[in-house]
Protein backbone atom coordinates (compact mmCIF):
# COMPACT_ATOMS: atom_id res chain seq x y z
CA UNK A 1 90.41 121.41 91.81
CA UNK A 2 93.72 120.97 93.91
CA UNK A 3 93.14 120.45 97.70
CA UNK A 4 96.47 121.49 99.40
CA UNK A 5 96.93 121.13 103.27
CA UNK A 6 98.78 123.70 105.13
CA UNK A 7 102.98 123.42 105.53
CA UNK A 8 104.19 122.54 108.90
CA UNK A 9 103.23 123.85 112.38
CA UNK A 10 104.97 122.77 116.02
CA UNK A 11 101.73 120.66 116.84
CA UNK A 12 102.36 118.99 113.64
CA UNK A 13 105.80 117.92 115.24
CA UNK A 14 104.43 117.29 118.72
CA UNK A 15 101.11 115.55 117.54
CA UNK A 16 98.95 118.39 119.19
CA UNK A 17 95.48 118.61 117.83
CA UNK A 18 95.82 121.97 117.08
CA UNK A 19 92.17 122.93 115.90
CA UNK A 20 91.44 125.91 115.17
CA UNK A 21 94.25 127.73 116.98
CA UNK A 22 96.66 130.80 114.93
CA UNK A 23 99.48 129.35 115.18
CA UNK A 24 101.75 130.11 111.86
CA UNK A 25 103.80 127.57 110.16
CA UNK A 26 107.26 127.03 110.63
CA UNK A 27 110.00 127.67 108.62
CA UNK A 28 110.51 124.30 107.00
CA UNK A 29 106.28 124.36 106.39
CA UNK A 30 106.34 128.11 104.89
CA UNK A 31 109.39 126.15 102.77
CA UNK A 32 107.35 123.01 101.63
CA UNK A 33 104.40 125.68 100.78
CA UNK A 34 106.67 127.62 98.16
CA UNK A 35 107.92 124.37 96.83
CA UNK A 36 104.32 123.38 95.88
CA UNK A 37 103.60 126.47 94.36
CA UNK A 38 106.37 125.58 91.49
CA UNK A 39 104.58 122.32 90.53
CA UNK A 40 101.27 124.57 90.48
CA UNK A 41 102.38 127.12 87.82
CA UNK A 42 100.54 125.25 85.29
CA UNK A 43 97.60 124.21 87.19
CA UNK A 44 95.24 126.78 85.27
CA UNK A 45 93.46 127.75 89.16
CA UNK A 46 92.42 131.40 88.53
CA UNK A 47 91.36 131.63 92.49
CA UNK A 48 92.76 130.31 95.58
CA UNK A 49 90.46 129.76 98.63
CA UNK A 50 91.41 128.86 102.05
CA UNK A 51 90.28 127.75 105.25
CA UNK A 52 90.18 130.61 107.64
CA UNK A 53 92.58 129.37 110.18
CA UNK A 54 95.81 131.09 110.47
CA UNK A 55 97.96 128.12 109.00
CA UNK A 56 95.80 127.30 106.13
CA UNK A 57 95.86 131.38 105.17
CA UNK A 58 99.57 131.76 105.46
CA UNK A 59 99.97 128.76 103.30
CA UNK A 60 97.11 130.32 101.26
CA UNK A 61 99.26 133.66 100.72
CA UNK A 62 102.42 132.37 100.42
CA UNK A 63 101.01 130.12 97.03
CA UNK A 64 99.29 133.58 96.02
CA UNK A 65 102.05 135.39 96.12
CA UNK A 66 104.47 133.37 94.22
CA UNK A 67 101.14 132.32 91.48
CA UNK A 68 99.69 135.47 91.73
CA UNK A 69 96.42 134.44 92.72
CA UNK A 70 93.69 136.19 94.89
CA UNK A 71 93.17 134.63 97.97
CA UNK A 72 89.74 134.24 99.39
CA UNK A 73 88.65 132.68 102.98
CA UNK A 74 85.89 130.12 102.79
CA UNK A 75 84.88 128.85 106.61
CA UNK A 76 83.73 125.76 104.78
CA UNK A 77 87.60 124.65 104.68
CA UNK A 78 88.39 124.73 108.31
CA UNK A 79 89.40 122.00 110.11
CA UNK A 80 87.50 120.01 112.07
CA UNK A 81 86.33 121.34 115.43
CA UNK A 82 87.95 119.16 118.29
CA UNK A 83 85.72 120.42 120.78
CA UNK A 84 87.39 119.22 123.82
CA UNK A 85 90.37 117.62 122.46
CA UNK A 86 91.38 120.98 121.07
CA UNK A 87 95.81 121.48 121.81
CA UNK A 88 96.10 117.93 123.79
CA UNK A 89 98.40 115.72 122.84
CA UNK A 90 97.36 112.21 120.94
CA UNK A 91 98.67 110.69 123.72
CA UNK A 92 97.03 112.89 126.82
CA UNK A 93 93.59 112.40 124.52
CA UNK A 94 94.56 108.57 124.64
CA UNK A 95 94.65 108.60 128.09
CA UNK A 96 91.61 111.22 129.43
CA UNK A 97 89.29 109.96 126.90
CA UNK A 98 90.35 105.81 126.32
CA UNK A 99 87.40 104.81 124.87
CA UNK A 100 86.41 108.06 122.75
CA UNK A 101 90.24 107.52 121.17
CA UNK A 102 89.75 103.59 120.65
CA UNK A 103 86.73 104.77 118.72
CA UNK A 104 88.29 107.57 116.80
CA UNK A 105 90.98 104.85 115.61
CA UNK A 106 88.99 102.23 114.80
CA UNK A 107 85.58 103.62 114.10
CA UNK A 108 86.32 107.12 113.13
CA UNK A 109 82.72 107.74 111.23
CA UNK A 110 81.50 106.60 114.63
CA UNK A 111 82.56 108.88 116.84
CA UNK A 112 80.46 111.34 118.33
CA UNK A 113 81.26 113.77 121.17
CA UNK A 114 80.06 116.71 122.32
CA UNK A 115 81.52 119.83 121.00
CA UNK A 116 83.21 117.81 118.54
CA UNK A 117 82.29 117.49 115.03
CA UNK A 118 81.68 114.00 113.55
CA UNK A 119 82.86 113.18 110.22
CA UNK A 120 79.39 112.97 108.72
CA UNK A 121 78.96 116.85 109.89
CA UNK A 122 82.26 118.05 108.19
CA UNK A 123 81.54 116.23 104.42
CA UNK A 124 78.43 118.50 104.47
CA UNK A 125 80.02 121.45 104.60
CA UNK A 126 83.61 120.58 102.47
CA UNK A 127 81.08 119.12 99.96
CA UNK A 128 79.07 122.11 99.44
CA UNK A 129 82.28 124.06 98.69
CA UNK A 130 83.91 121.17 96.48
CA UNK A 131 80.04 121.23 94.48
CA UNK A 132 80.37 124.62 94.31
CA UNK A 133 84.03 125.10 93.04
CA UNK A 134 83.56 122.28 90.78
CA UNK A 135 80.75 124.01 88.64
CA UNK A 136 82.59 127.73 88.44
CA UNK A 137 85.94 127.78 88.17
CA UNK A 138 89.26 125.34 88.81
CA UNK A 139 90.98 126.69 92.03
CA UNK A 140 93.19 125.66 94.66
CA UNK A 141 91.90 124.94 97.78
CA UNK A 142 93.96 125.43 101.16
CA UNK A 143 92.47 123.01 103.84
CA UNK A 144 93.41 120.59 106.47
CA UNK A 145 93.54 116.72 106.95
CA UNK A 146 89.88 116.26 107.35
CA UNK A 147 88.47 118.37 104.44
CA UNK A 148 90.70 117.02 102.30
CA UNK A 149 90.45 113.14 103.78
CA UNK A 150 86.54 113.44 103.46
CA UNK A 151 86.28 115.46 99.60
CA UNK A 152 88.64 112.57 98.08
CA UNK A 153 86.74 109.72 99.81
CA UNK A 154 83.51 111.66 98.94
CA UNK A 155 83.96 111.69 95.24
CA UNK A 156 85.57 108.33 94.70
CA UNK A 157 82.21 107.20 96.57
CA UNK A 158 84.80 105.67 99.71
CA UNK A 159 82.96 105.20 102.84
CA UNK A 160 84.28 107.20 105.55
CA UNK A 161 84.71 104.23 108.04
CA UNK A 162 88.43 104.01 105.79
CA UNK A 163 89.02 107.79 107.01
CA UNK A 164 92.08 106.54 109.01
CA UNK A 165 93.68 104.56 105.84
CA UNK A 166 94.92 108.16 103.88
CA UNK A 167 97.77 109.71 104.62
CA UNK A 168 97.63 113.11 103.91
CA UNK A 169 101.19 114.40 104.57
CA UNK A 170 101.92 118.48 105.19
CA UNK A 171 101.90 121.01 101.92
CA UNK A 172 100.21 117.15 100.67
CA UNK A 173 98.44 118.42 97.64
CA UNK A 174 95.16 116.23 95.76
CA UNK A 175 93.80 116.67 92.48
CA UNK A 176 90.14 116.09 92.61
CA UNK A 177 87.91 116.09 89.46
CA UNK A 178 84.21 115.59 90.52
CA UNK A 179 82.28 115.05 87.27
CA UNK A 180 84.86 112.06 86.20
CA UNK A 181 84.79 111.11 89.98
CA UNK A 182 88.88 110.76 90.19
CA UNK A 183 90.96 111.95 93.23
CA UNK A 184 95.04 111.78 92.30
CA UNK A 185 98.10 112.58 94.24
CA UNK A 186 99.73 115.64 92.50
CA UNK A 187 101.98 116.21 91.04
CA UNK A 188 102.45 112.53 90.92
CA UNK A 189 99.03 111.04 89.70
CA UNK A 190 99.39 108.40 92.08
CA UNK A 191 95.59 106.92 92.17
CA UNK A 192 94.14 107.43 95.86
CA UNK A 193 91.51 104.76 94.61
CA UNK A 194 93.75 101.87 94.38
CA UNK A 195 95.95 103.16 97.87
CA UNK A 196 92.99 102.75 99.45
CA UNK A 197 92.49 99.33 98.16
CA UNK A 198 96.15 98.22 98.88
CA UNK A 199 95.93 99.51 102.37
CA UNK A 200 92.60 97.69 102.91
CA UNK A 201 94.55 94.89 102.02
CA UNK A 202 97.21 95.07 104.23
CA UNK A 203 94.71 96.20 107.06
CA UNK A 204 92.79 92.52 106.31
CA UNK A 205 96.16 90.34 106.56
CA UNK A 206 97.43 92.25 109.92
């Protein structure tokens, strides 16, 4: 399966966690969305399903348009809930909740707020979907940083205390195969295993 994250927003520019507001992308993220889409002619995904939130599904339809795909909302794909950190700033979060952030940062399978939904509570749910899709059908998935964080860490068996250590970049797009337990960059095949490692590396000698 392919696990895309949604093009660009404004709180993608002004580090706002954004949540689970409708905001749509903007025009350079509806842009990075249709670029995608070329190197996913080939892909051989017969569905697409996306997180329900209004940037995921407008990233969702614009790559179902140009692939001709059906588009299907799956609330197992939406981003994490932020509870009360929902539309603050990193840095307002940084300051109104110092030792919640310094947690989040370092510790990010650690954290546990109220409202909020810890790491361990989002790979049960993005898990059931990536079990499910990987069984029936190769698809395209349209999610967020978290899902999409947690499913490639998940299947290359990657404990979630390295959360923080992938980037996963806007219109970012990972191929994930579950049975041979492999999670790629793509188009690029760059292997996420081995970033991981590098970055633990560098992490160690800082």
């Amino acid at each position: 399966m392919f696990l895309v994250r949604h093009g660009e927003t404004e709180s993608n520019q002004l580090k706002r966690y954004a949540g689970h507001s409708p905001e749509p992308l903007t025009r350079l993220g509806r842009q990075q969305i249709a670029a995608l889409a070329s190197s996913l002619v080939d892909s051989g995904a017969r569905t697409i399903r996306s997180s329900r939130i209004a940037r995921a599904m407008e990233s969702a339809r614009i790559l179902g348009d140009i692939l001709r795909l059906p588009v299907v909302a799956d609330a197992r794909l939406d981003e994490l809930t932020m509870g009360p950190w929902e539309g603050l700033l990193e840095g307002e979060i940084a300051r109104q909740y110092p030792v919640e952030w310094d947690t989040w940062n370092t510790r990010p399978h650690q954290l546990h707020l109220a409202g909020r939904e810890s790491l361990d509570d989002v790979a049960a749910r993005v898990m059931s979907i990536v079990e499910d899709i990987s069984v029936q059908e190769t698809a395209i998935l349209v999610t967020h940083v978290a899902p999409i964080r947690i499913a490639a860490m998940s299947v290359l068996d990657v404990p979630l205390s390295q959360y923080k250590r992938l980037t996963i970049d806007n219109a970012a797009c990972v191929r994930v195969d579950v049975q041979a337990g492999t999670a790629v960059r793509f188009p690029s095949e760059a292997c996420i295993r081995r970033e991981l490692g590098r970055r633990s590396n560098e992490y160690a000698h800082a």
